[in-house]
C-alpha atoms as a PDB file:
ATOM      1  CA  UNK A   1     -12.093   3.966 -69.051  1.00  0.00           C
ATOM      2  CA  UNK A   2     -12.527   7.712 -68.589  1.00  0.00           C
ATOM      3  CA  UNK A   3     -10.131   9.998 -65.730  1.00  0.00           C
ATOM      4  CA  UNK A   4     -12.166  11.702 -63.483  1.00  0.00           C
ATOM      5  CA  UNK A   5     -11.682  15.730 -63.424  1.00  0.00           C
ATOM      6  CA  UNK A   6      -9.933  15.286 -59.854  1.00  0.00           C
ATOM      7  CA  UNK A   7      -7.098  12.884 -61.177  1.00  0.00           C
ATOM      8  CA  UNK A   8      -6.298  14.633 -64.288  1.00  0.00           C
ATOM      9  CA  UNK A   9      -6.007  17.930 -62.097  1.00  0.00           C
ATOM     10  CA  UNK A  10      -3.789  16.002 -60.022  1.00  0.00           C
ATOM     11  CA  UNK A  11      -1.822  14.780 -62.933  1.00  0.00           C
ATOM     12  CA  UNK A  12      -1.194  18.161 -64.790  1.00  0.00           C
ATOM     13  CA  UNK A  13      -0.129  19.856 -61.768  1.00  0.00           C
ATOM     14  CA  UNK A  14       2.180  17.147 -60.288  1.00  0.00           C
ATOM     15  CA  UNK A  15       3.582  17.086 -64.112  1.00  0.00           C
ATOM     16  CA  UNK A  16       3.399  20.539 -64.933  1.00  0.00           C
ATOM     17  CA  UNK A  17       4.529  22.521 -62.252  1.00  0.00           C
ATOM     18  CA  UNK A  18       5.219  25.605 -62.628  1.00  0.00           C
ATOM     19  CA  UNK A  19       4.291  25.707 -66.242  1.00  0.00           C
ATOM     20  CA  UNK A  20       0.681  26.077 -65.591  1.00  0.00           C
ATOM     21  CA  UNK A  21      -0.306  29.405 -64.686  1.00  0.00           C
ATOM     22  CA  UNK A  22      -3.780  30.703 -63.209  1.00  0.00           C
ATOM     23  CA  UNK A  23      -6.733  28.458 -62.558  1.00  0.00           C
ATOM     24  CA  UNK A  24      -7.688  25.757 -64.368  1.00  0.00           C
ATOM     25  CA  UNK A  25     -11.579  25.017 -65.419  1.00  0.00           C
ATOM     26  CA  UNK A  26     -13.769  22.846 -66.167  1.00  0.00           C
ATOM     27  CA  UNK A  27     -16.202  22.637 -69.920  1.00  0.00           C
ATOM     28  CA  UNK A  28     -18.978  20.879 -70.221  1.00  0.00           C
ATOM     29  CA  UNK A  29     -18.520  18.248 -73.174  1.00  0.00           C
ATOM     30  CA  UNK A  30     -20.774  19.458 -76.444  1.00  0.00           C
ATOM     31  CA  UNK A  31     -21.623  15.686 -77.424  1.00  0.00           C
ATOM     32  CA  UNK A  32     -22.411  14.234 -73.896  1.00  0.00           C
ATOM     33  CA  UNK A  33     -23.495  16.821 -70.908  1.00  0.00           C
ATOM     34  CA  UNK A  34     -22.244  13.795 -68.270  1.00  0.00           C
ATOM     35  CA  UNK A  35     -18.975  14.599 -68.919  1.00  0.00           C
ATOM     36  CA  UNK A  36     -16.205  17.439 -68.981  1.00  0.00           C
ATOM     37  CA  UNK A  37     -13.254  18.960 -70.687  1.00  0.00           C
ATOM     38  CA  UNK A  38     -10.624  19.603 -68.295  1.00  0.00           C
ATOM     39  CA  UNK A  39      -8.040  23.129 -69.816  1.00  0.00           C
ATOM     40  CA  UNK A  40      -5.037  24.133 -68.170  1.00  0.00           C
ATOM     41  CA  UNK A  41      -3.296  27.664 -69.014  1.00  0.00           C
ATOM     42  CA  UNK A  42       0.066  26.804 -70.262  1.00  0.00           C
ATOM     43  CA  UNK A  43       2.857  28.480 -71.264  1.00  0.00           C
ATOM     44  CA  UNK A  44       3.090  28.289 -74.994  1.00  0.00           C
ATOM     45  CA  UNK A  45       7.243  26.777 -75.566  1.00  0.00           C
ATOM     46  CA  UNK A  46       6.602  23.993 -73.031  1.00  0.00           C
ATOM     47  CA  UNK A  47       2.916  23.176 -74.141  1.00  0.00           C
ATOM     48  CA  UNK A  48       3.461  20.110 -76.945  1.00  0.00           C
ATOM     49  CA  UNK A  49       5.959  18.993 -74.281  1.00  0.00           C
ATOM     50  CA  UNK A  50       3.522  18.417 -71.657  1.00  0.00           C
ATOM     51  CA  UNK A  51       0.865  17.310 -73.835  1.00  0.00           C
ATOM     52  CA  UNK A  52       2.577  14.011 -75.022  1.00  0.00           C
ATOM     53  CA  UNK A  53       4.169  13.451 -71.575  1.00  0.00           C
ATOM     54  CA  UNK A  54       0.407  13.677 -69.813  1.00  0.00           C
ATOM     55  CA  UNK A  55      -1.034  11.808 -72.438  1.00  0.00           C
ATOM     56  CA  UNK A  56       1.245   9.025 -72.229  1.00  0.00           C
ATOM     57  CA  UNK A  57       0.999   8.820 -68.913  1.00  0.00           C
ATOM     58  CA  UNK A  58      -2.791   8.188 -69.093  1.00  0.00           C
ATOM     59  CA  UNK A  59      -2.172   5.899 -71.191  1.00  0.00           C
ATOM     60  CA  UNK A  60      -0.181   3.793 -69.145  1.00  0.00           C
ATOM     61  CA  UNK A  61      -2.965   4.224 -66.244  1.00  0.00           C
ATOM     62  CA  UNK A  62      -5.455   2.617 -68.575  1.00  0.00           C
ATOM     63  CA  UNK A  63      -7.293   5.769 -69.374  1.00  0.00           C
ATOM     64  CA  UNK A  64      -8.331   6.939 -72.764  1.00  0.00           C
ATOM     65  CA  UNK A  65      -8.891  10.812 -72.396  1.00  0.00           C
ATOM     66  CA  UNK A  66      -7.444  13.036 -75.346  1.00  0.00           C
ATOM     67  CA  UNK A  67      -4.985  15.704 -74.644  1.00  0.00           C
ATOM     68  CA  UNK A  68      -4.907  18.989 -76.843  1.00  0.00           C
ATOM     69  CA  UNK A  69      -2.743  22.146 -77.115  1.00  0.00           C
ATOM     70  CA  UNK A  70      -5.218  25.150 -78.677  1.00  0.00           C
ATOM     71  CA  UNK A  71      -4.075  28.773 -78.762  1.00  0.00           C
ATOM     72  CA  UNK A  72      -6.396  31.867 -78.917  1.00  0.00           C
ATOM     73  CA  UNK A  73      -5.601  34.603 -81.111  1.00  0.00           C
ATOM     74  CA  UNK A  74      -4.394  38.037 -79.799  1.00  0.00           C
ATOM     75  CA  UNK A  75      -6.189  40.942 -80.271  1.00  0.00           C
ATOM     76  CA  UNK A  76      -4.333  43.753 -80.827  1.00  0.00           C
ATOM     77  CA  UNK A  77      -7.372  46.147 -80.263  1.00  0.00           C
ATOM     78  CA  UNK A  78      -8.560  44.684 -76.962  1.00  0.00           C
ATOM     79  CA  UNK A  79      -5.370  43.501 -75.886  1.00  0.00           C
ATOM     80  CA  UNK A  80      -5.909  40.217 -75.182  1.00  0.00           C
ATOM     81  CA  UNK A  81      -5.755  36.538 -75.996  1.00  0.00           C
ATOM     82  CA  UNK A  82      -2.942  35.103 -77.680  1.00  0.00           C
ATOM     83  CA  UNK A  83      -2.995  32.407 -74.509  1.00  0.00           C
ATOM     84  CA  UNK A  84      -2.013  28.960 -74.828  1.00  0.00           C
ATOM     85  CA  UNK A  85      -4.284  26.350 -73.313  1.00  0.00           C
ATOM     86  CA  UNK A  86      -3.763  22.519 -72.314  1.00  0.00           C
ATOM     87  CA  UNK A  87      -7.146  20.646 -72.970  1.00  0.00           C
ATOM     88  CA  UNK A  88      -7.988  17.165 -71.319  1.00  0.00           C
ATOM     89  CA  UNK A  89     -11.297  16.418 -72.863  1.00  0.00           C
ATOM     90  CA  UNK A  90     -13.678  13.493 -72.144  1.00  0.00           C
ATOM     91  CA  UNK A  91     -13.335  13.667 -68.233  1.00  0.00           C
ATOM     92  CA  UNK A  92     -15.792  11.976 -65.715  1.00  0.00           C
ATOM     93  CA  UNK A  93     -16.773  14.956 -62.992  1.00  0.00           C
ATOM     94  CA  UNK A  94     -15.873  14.168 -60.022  1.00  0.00           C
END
């Protein structure tokens, strides 16, 4: 069973706290347009952290969703990137 895009929302933020900063928004999935990937901006020392503590508790709700940390690179020219982001992927939208 799949999380819907309002639960995991839920989840991160009642988790997270203040360790999410901005918005958070929603992907469409490459491999099946029916669902979405849910990312989170994070900041980047308490990112693992929350990643195994959200997946876990999935888990124990039943629910199979995948939980990444990815990190864009900073460039130094434009100056930007070099975010840290907190990925929920195979989410039903809801």
């Amino acid at each position: 069973m799949l999380a819907t895009t309002k639960l995991v929302r839920k989840l991160v933020r009642t988790i997270a706290g203040d360790n999410i900063y901005g918005k958070s928004y929603t992907d469409i999935n490459l491999t099946n347009n029916d669902l979405r990937n849910v990312t989170f901006f994070v900041y980047e020392h308490k990112a693992r952290e929350l990643a195994k503590e959200i997946e876990a508790m999935l888990f124990i709700a039943g629910y199979k969703n995948k939980v990444k940390v990815t990190t864009s690179k900073y460039n130094d020219l434009g100056r930007c990137g070099g975010n840290t982001y907190l990925r929920i992927n195979n989410c039903v939208l809801a």
